[in-house]
N, C-alpha and C. Protein backbone atom coordinates (compact mmCIF):
# COMPACT_ATOMS: atom_id res chain seq x y z
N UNK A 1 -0.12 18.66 54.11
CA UNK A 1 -0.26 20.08 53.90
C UNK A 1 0.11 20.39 52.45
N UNK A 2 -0.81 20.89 51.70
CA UNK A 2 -0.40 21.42 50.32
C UNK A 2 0.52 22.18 50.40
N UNK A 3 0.94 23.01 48.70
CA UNK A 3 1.56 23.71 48.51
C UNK A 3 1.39 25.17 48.95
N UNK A 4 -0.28 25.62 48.62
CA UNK A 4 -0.77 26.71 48.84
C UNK A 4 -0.49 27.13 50.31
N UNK A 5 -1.26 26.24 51.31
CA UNK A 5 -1.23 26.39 52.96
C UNK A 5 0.30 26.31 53.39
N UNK A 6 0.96 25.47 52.86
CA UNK A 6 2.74 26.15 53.04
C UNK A 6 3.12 27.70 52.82
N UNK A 7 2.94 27.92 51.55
CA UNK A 7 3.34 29.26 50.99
C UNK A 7 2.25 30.17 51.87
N UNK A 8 0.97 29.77 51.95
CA UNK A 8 -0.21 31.08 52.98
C UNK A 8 1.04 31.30 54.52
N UNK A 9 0.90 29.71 55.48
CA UNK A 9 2.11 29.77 56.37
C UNK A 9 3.18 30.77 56.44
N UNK A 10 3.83 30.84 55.93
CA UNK A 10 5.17 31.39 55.70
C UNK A 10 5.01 32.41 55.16
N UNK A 11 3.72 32.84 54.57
CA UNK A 11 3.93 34.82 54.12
C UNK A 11 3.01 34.92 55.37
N UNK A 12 2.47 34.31 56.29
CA UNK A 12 1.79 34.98 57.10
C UNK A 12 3.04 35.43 58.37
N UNK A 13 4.11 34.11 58.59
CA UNK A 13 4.82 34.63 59.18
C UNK A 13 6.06 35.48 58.77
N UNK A 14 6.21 35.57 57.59
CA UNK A 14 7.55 36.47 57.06
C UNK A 14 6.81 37.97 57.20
N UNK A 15 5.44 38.28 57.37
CA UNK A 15 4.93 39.45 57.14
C UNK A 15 5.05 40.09 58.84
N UNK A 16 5.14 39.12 59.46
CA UNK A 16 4.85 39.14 61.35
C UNK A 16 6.41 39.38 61.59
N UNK A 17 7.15 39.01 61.02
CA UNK A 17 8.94 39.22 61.16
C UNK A 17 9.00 40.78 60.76
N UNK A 18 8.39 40.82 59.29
CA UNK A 18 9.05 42.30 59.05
C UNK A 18 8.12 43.57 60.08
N UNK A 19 6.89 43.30 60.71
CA UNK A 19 6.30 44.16 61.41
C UNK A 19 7.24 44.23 62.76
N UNK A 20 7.69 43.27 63.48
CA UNK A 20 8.20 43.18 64.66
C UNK A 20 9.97 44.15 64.01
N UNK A 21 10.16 43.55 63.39
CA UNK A 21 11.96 44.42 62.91
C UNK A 21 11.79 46.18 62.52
N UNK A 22 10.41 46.24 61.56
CA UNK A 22 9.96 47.92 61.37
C UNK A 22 9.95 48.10 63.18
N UNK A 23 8.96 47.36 63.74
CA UNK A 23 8.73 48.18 65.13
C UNK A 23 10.00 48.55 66.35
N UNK A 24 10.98 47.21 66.39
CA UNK A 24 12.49 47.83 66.83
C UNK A 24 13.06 48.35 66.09
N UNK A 25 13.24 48.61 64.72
CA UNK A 25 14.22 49.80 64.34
C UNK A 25 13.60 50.79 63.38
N UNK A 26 12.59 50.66 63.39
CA UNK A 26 11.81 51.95 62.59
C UNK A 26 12.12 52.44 61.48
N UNK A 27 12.66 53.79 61.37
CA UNK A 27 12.73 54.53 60.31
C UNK A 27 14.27 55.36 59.93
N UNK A 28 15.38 53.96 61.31
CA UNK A 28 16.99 54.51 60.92
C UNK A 28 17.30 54.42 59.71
N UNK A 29 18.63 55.74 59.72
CA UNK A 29 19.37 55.06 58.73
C UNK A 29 20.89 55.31 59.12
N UNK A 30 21.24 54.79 58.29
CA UNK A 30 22.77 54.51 58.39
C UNK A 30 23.46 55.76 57.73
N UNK A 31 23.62 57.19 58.77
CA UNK A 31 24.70 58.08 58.44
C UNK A 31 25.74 58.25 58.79
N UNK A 32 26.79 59.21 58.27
CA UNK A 32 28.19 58.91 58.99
C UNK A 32 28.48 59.66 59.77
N UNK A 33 29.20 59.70 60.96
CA UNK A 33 29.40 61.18 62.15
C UNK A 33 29.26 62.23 61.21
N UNK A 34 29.97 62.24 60.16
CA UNK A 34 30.03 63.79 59.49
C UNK A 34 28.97 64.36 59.23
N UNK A 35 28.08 63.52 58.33
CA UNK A 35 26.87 63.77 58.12
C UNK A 35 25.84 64.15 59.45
N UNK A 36 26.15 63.39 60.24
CA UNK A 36 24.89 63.99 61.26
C UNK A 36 25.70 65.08 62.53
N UNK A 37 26.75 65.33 62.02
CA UNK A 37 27.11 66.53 62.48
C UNK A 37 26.76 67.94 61.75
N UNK A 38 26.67 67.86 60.18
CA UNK A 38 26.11 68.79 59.27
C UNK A 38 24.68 68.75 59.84
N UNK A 39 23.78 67.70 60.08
CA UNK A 39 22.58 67.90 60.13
C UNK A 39 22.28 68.34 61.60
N UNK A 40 23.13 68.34 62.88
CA UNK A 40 22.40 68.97 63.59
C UNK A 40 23.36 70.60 63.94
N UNK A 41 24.05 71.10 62.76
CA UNK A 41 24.54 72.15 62.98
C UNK A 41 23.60 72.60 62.25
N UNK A 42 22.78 72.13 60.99
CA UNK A 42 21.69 73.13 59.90
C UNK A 42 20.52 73.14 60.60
N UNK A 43 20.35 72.61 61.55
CA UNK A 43 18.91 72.47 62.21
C UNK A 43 18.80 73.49 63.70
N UNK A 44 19.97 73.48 63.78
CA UNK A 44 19.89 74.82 64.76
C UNK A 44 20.22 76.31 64.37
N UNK A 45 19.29 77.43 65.07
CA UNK A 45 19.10 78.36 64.46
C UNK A 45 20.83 79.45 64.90
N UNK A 46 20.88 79.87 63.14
CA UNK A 46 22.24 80.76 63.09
C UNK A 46 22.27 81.84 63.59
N UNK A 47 24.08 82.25 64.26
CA UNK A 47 23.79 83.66 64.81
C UNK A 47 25.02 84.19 63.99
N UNK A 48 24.73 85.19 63.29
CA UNK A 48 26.23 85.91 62.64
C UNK A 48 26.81 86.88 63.32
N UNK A 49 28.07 86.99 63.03
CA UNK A 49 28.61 88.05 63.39
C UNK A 49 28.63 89.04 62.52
N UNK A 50 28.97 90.55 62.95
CA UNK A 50 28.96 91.76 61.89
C UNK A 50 29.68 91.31 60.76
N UNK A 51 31.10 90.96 60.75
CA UNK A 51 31.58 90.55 59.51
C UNK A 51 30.95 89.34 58.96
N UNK A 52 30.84 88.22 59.49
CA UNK A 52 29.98 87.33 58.73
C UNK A 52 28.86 87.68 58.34
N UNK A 53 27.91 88.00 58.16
CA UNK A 53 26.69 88.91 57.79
C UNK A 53 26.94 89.97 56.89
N UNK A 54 27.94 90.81 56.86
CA UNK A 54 28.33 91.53 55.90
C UNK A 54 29.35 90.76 54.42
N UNK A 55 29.65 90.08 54.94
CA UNK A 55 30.18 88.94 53.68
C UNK A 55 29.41 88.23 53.16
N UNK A 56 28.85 87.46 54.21
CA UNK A 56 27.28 86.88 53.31
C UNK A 56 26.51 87.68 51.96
N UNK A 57 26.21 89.04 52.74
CA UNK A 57 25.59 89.89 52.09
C UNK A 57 26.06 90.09 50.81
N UNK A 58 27.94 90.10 50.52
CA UNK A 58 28.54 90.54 49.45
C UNK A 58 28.59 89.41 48.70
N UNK A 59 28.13 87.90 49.61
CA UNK A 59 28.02 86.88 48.40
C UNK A 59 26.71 86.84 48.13
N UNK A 60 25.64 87.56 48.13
CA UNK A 60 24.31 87.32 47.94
C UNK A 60 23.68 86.18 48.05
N UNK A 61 23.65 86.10 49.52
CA UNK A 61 23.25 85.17 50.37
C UNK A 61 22.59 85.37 51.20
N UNK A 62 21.59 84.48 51.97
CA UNK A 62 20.82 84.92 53.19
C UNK A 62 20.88 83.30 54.23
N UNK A 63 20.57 83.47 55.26
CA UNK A 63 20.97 82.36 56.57
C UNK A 63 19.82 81.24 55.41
N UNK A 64 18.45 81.52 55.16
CA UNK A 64 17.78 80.18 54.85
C UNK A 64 18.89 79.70 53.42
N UNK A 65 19.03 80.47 52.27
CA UNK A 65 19.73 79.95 51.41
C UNK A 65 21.38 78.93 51.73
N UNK A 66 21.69 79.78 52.68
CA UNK A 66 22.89 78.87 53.43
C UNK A 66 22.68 77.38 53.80
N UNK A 67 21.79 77.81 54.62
CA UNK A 67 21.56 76.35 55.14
C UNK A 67 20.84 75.44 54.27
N UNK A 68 20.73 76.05 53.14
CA UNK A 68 20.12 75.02 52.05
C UNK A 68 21.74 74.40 51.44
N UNK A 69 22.40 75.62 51.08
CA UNK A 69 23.56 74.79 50.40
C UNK A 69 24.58 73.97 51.47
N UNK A 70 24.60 73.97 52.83
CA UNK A 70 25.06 73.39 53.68
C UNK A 70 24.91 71.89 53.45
N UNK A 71 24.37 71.30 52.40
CA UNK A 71 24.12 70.16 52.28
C UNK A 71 25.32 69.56 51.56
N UNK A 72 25.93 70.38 50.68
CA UNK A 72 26.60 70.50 49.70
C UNK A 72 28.24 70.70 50.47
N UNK A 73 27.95 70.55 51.64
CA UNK A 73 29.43 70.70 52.68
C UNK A 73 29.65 69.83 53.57
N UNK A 74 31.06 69.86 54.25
CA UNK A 74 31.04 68.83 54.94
C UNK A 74 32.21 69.47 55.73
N UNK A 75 32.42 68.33 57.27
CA UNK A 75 33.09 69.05 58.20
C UNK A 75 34.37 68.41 58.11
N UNK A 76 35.52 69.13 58.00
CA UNK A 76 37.12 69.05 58.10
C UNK A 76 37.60 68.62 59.39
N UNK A 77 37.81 67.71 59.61
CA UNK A 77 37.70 67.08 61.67
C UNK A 77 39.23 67.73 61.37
N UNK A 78 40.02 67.46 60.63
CA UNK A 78 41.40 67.99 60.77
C UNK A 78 42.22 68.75 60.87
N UNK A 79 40.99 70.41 60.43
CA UNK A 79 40.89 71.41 60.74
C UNK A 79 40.59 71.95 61.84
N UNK A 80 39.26 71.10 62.77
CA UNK A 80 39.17 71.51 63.30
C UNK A 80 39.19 71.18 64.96
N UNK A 81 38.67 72.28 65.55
CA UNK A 81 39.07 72.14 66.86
C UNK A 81 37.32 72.33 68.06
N UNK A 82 37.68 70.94 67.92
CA UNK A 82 36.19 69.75 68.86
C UNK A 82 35.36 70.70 70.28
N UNK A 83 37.41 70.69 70.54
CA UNK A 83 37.26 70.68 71.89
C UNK A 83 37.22 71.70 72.54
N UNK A 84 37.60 72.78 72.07
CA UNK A 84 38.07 74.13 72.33
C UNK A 84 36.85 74.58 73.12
N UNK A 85 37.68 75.33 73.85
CA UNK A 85 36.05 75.45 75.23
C UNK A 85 35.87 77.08 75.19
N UNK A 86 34.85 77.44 75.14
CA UNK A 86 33.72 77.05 75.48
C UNK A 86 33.13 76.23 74.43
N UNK A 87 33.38 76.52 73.52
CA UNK A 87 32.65 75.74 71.95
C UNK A 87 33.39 75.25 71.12
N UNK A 88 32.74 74.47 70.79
CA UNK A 88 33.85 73.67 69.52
C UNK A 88 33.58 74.10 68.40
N UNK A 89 34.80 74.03 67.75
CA UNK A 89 34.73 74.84 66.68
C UNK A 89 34.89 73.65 65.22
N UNK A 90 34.04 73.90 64.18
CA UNK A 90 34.29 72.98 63.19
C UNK A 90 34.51 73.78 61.67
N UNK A 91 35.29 73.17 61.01
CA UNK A 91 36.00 73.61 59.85
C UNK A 91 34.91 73.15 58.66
N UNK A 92 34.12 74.06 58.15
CA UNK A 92 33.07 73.19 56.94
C UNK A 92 33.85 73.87 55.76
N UNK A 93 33.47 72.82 54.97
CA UNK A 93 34.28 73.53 53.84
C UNK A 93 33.58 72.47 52.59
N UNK A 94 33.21 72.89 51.33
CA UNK A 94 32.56 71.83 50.39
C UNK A 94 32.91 70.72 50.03
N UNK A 95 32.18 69.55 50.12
CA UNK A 95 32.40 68.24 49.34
C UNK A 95 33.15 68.56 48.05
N UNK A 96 34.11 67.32 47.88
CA UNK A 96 35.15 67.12 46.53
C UNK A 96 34.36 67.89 45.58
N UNK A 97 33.50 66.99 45.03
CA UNK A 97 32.37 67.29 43.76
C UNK A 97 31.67 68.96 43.66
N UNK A 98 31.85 69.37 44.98
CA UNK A 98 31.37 70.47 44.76
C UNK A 98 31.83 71.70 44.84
N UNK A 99 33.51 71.59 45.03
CA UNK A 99 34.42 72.29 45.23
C UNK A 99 34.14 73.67 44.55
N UNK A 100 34.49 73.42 43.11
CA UNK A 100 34.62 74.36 41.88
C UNK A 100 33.20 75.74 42.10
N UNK A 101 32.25 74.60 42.63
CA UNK A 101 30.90 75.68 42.67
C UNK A 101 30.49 76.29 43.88
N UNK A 102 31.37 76.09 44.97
CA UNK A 102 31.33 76.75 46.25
C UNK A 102 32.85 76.92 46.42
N UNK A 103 32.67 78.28 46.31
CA UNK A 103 34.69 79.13 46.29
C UNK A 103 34.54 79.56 48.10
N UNK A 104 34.53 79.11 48.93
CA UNK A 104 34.33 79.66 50.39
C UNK A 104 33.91 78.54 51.37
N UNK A 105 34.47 78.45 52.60
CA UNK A 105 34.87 77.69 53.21
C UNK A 105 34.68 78.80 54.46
N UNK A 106 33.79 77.97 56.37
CA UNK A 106 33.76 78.94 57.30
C UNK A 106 34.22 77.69 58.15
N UNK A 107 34.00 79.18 60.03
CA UNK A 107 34.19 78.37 60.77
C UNK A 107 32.94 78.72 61.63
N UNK A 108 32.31 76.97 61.97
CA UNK A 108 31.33 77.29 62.95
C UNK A 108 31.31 76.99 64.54
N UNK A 109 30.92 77.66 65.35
CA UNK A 109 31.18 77.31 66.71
C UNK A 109 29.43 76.70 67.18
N UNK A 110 29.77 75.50 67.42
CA UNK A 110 28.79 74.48 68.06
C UNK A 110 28.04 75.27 69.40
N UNK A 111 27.24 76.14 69.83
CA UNK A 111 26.51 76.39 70.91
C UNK A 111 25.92 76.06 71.54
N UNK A 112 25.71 74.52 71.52
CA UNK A 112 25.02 73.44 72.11
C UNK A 112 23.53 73.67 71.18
N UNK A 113 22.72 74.80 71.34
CA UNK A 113 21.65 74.82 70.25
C UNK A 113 21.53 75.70 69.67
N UNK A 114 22.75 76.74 69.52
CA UNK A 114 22.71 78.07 68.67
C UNK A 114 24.15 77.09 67.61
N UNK A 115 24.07 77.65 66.55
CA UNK A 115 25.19 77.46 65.56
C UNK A 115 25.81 78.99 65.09
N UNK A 116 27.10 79.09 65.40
CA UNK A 116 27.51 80.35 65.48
C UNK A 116 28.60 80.42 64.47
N UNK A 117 28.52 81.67 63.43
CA UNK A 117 29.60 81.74 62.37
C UNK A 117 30.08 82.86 62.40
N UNK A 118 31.50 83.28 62.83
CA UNK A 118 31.98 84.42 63.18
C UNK A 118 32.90 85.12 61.49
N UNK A 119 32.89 84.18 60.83
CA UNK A 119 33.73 84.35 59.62
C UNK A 119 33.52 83.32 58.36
N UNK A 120 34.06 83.99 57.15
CA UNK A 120 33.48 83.38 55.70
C UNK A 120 35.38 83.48 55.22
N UNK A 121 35.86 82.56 54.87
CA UNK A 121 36.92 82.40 54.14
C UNK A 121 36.56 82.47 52.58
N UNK A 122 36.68 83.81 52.59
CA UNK A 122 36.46 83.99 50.59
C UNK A 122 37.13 85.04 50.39
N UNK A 123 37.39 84.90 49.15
CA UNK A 123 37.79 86.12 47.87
C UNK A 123 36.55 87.03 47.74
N UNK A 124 36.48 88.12 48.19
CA UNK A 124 35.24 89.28 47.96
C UNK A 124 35.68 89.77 46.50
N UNK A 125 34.94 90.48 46.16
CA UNK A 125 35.17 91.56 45.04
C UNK A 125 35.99 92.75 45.47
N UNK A 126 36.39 93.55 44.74
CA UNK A 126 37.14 95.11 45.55
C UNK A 126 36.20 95.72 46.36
N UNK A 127 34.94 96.00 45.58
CA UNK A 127 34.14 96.86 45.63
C UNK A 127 33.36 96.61 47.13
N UNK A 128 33.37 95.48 47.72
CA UNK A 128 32.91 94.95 48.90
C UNK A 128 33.71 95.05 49.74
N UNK A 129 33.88 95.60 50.96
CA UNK A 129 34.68 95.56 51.95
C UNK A 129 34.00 95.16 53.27
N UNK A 130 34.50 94.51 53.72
CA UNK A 130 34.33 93.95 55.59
C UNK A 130 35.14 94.04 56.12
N UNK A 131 35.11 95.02 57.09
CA UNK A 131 36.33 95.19 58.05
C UNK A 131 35.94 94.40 59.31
């Protein structure tokens, strides 16, 4: 057997390995609980409360822009509380790096497929009030 029909051999079967490994594991990847706890709290649709919605408002913000910078956050397990029934409640608050440029930190309650934010931990302006 030549060189060529060796090397044809062996890319015919190294090509039959990587189709069979794509077809059991597809298109995973390797995230961390935290992360795919952010991603299935941004993927379910938000419900505010009067004060959360009115704070939003005073940070000139809207639910799609949120959940865009939600990327830019991450969940505080130490803050928060999992288990608390009816819903668990999770502490998001910004990644290290992104501290300085997100001044506000909430709490969200897990609804099984609603994501619920009853409050915004921030410094408002005077001129803004939420009671």
């Amino acid at each position: 057997m030549t060189f060529l029909k060796r090397l044809k051999f062996y890319g015919i079967g190294f090509g039959m390995g990587l189709l069979i490994i794509y077809a059991m594991f597809g298109t995973r990847s390797c995230i961390t609980p935290n992360e795919h706890k952010m991603q299935e709290l941004v993927f379910q649709p938000f419900v505010l409360s009067e004060k959360a919605a009115c704070k939003l408002k005073c940070m000139v913000k809207n639910i799609p822009l949120l959940k865009i910078e939600m990327r830019h956050f991450e969940v505080n397990y130490d803050l928060s509380n999992v288990h608390k029934e009816p819903f668990g409640e999770y502490f998001i608050q910004p990644k290290k790096e992104f501290a300085d440029k997100y001044k506000f930190q909430f709490i969200v309650e897990d609804r099984d497929t609603i994501t619920g934010i009853n409050d915004f931990n921030v410094v408002l302006s005077p001129t803004c009030t939420c009671n």
